[in-house]
C-alpha atoms as a PDB file:
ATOM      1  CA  UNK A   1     -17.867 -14.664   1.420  1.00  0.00           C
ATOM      2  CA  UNK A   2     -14.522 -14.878  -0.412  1.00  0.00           C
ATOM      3  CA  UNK A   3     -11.616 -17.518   0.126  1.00  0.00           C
ATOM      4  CA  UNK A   4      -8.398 -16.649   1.368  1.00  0.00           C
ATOM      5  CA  UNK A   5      -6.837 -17.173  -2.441  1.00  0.00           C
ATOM      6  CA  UNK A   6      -9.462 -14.729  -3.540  1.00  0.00           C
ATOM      7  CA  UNK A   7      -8.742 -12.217  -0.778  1.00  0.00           C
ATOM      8  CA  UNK A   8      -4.709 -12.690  -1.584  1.00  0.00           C
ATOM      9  CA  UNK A   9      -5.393 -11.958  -5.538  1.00  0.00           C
ATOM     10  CA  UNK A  10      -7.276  -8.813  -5.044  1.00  0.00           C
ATOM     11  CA  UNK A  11      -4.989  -7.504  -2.615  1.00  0.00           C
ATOM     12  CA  UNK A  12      -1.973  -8.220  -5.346  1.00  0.00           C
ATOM     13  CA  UNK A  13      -4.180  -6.441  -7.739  1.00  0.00           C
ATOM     14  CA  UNK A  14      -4.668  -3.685  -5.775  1.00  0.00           C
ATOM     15  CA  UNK A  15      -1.043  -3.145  -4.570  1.00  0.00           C
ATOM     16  CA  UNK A  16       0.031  -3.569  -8.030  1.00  0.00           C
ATOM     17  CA  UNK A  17      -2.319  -1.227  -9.253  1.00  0.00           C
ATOM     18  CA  UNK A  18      -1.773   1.925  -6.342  1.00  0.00           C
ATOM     19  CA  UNK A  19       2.090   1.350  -7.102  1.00  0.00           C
ATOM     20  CA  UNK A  20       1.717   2.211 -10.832  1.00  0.00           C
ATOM     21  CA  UNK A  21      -0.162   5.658  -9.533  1.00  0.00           C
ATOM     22  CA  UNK A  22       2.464   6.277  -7.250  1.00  0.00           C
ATOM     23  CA  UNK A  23       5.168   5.270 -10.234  1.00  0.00           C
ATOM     24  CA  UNK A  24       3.134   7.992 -12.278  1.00  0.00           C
ATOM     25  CA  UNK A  25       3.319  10.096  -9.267  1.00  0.00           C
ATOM     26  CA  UNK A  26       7.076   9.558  -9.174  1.00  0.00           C
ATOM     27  CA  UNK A  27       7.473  10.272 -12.890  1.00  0.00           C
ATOM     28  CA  UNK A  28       5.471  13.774 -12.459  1.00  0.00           C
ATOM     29  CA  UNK A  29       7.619  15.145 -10.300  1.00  0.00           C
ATOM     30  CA  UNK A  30      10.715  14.109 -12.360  1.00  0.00           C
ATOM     31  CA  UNK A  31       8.935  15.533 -15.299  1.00  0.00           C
ATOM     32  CA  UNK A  32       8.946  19.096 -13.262  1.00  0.00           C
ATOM     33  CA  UNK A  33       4.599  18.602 -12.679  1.00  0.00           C
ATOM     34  CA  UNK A  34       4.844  18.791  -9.047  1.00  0.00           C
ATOM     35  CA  UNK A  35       1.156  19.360  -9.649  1.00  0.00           C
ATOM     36  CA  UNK A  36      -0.088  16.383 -11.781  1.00  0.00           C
ATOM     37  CA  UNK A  37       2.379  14.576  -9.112  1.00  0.00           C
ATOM     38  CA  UNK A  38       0.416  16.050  -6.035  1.00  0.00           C
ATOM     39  CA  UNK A  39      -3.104  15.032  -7.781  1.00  0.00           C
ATOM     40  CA  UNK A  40      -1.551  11.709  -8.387  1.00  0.00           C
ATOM     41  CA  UNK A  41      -0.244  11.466  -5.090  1.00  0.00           C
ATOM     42  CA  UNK A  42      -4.111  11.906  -3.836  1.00  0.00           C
ATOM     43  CA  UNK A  43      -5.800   9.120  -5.796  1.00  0.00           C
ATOM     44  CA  UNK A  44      -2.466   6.732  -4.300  1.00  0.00           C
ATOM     45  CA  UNK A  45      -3.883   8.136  -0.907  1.00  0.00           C
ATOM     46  CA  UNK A  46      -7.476   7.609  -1.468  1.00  0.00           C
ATOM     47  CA  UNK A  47      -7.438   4.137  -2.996  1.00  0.00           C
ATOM     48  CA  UNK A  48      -4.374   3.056  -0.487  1.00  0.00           C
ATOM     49  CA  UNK A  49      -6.234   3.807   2.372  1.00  0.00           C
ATOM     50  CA  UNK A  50      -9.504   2.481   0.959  1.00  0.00           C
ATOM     51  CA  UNK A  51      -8.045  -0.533   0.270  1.00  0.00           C
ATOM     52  CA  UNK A  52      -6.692  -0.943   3.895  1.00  0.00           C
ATOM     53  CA  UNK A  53      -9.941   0.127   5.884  1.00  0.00           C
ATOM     54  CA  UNK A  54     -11.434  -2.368   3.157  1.00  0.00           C
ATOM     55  CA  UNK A  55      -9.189  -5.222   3.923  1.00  0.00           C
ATOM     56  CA  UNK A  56      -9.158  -5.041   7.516  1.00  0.00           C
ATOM     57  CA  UNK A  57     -13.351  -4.344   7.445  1.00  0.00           C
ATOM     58  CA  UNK A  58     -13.177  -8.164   5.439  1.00  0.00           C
ATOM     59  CA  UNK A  59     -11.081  -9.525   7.909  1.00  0.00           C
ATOM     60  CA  UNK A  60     -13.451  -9.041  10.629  1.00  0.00           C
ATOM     61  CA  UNK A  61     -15.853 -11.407   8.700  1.00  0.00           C
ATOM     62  CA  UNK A  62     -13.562 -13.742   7.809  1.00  0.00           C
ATOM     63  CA  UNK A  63     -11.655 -16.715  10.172  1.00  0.00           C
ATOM     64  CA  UNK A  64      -8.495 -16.327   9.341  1.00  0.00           C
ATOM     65  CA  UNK A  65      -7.576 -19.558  10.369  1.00  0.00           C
ATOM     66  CA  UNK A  66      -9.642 -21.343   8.357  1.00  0.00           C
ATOM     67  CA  UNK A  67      -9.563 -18.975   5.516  1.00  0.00           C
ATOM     68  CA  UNK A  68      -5.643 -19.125   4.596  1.00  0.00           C
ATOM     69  CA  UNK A  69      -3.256 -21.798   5.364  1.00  0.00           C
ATOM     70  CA  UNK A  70      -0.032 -21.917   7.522  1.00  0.00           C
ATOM     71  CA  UNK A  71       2.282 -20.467   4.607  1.00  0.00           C
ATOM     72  CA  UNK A  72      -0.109 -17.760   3.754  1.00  0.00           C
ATOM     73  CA  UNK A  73      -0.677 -16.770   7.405  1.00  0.00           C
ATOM     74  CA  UNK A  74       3.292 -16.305   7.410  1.00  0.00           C
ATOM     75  CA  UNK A  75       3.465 -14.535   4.841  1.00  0.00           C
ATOM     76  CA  UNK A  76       0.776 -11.942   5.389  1.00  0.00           C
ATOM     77  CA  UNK A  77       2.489 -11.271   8.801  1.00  0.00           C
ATOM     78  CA  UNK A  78       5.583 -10.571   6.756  1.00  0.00           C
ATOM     79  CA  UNK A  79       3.886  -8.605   3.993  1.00  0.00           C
ATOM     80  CA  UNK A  80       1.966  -6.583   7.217  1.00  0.00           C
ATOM     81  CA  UNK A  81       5.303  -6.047   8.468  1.00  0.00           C
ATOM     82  CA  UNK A  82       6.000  -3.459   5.657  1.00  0.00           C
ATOM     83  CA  UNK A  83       2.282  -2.219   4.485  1.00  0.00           C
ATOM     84  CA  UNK A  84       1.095  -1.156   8.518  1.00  0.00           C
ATOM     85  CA  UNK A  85       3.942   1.263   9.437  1.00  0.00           C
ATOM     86  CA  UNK A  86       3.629   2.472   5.702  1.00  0.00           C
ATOM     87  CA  UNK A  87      -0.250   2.830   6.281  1.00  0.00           C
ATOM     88  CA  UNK A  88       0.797   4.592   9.178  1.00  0.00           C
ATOM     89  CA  UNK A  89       3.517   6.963   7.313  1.00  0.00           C
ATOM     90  CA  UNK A  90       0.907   7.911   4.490  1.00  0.00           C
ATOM     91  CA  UNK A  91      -1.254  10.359   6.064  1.00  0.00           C
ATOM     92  CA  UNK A  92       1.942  12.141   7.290  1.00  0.00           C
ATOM     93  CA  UNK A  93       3.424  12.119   3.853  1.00  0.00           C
ATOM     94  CA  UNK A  94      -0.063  13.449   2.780  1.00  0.00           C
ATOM     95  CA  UNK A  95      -0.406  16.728   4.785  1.00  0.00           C
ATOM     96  CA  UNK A  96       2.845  17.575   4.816  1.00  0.00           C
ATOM     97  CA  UNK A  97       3.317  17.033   0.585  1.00  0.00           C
ATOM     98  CA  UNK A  98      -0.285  19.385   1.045  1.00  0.00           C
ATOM     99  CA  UNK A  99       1.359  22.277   3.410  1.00  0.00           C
ATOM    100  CA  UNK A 100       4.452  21.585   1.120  1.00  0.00           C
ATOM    101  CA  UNK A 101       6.705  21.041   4.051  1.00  0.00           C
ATOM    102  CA  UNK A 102       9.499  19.644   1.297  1.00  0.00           C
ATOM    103  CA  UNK A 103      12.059  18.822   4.055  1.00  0.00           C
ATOM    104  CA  UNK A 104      10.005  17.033   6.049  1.00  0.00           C
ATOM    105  CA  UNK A 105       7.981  15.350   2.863  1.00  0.00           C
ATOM    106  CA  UNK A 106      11.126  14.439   1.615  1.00  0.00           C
ATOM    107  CA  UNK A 107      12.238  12.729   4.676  1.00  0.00           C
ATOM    108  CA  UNK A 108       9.373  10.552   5.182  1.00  0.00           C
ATOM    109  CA  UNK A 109       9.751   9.603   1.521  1.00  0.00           C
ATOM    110  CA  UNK A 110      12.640   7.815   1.833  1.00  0.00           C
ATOM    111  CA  UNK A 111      11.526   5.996   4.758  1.00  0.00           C
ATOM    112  CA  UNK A 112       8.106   5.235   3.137  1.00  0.00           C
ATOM    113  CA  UNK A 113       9.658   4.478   0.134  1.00  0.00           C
ATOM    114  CA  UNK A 114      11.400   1.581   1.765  1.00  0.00           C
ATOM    115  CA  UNK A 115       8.646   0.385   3.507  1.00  0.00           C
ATOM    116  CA  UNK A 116       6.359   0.714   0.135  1.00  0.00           C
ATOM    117  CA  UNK A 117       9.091  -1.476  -1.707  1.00  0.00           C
ATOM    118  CA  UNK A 118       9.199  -4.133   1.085  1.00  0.00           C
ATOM    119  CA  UNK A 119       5.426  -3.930   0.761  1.00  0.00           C
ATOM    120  CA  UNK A 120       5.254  -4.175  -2.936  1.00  0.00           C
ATOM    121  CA  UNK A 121       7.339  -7.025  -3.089  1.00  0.00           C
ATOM    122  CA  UNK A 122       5.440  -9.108  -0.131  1.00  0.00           C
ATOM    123  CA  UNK A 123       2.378  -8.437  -1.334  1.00  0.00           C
ATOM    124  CA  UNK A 124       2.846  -9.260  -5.172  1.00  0.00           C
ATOM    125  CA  UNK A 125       5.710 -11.923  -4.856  1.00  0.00           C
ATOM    126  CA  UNK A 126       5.117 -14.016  -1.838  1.00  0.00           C
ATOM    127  CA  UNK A 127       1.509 -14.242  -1.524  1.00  0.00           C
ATOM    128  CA  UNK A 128      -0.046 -17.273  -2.140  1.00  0.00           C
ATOM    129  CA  UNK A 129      -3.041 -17.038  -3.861  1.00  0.00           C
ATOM    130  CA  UNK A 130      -3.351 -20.548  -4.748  1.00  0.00           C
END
């Protein structure tokens, strides 16, 4: 079973790594690709939402008490505070970027993109994984 540290690292990794798709996602559809940026946007989907069901299928096996400390308990509350409601957003942004409902897509973008950057910068900057 993995340690809290270990469980903190790979969940940096992977939000690091699902925010340079979506940055490539980003950069597609500034390019004029909105099709390279709606494959993009698929893999962000598919490995963001893996990576979720993943995370909370480990934490059922894990005692979270025992596993992190006080300070890392805090602070994946805080980082939770951002990635849920953007877990939440995702699928939403998904269909409607598939049915190409731009107003609506665009909409939840800018909400999801503030909730992404709040959960970029909890989950890579004030984890401990130490």
């Amino acid at each position: 079973m993995p340690t809290g540290p270990e469980i903190i690292l790979t969940l940096k990794v992977l939000v690091a790594a699902v925010t340079v798709i979506l940055a490539a996602s980003l950069a597609a559809l500034a390019a004029g690709r909105p099709r390279l940026h709606g494959r993009l946007n698929t893999v962000f989907f598919v490995l963001t939402m893996s990576t979720v069901v993943g995370f909370e299928a480990l934490l059922q096996f894990v005692d979270v008490k025992s596993a992190f400390d006080p300070a890392a308990r805090e602070a994946l509350r805080v980082h939770l505070w951002f990635a849920v409601p953007s877990a939440v957003l995702l699928p939403a942004m998904f269909v409607t970027g598939v049915r190409r409902r731009k107003r609506l897509h665009l909409g939840l973008a800018a909400v999801f993109a503030l909730l992404w950057a709040g959960t970029f910068v909890t989950g890579v900057f004030f984890l401990p994984h130490s």
